[in-house]
Protein backbone atom coordinates (compact mmCIF):
# COMPACT_ATOMS: atom_id res chain seq x y z
CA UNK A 1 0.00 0.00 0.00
CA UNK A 2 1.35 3.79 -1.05
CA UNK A 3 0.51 6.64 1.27
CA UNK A 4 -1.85 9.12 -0.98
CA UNK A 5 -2.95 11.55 1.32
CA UNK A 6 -3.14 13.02 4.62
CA UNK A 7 -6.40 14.85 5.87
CA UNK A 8 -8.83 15.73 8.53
CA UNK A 9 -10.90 12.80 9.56
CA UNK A 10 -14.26 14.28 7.63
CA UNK A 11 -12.40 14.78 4.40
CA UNK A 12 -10.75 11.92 4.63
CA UNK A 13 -14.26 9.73 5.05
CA UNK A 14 -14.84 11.51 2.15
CA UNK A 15 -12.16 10.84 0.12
CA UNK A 16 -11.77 6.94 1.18
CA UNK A 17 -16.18 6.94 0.15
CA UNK A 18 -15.00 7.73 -3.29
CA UNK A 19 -12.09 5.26 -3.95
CA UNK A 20 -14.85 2.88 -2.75
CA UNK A 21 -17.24 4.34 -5.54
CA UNK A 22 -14.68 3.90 -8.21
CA UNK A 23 -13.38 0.02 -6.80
CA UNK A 24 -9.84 1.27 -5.44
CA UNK A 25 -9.13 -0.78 -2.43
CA UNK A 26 -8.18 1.52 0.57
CA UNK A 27 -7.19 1.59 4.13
CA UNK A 28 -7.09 4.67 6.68
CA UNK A 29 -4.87 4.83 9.72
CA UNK A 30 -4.90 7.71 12.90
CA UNK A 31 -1.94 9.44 12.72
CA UNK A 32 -2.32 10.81 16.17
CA UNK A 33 -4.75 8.26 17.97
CA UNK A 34 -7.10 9.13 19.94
CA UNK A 35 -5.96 9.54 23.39
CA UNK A 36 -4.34 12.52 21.84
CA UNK A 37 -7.17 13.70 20.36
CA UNK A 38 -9.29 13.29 23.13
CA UNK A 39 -6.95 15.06 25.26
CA UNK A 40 -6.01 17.90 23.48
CA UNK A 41 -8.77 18.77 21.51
CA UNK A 42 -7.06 18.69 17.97
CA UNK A 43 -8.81 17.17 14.90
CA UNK A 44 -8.40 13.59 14.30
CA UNK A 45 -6.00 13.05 10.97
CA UNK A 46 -6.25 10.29 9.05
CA UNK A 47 -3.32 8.68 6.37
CA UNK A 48 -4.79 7.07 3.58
CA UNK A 49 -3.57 4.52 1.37
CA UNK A 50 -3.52 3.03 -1.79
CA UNK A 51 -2.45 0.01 -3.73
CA UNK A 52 0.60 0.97 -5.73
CA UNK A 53 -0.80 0.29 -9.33
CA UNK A 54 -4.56 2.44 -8.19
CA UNK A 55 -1.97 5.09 -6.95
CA UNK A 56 -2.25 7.32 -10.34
CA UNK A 57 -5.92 7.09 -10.33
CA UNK A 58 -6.52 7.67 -7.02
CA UNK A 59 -3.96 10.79 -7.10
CA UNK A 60 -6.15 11.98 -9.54
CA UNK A 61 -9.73 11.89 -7.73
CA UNK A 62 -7.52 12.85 -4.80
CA UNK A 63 -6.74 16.22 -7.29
CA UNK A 64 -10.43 16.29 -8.69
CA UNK A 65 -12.21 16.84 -4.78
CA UNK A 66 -9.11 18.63 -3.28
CA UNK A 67 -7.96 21.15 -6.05
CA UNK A 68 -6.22 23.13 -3.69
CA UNK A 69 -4.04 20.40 -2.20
């Protein structure tokens, strides 16, 4: 699995909902977990990957709902 993108946890529901809709396989992990979060208040984060050979069309729906990444 390649890394494709970091974001907050909402956008990155969002993001994983379409790789689903378009049959790329994908996997999100915390990057802070969340006894951190809980504790300090900050946003949960979540990394998302890819498998290597979906990485090019998953960077571009990545570029499609985040143009400003």
């Amino acid at each position: 699995m390649e890394l494709l993108v970091e974001k907050d946890a909402m956008w990155a529901e969002m993001l994983l909902q379409v790789l689903k809709d378009h049959d790329i396989p994908s996997a999100a992990m915390p990057v802070y977990g969340a006894g951190l979060t809980l504790k300090s208040g900050m946003m949960e984060r979540l990394k998302v990957y890819v498998p290597a050979r979906n990485l090019p069309q998953a960077q571009s729906l990545l570029q499609e709902l985040f143009p400003e990444d």
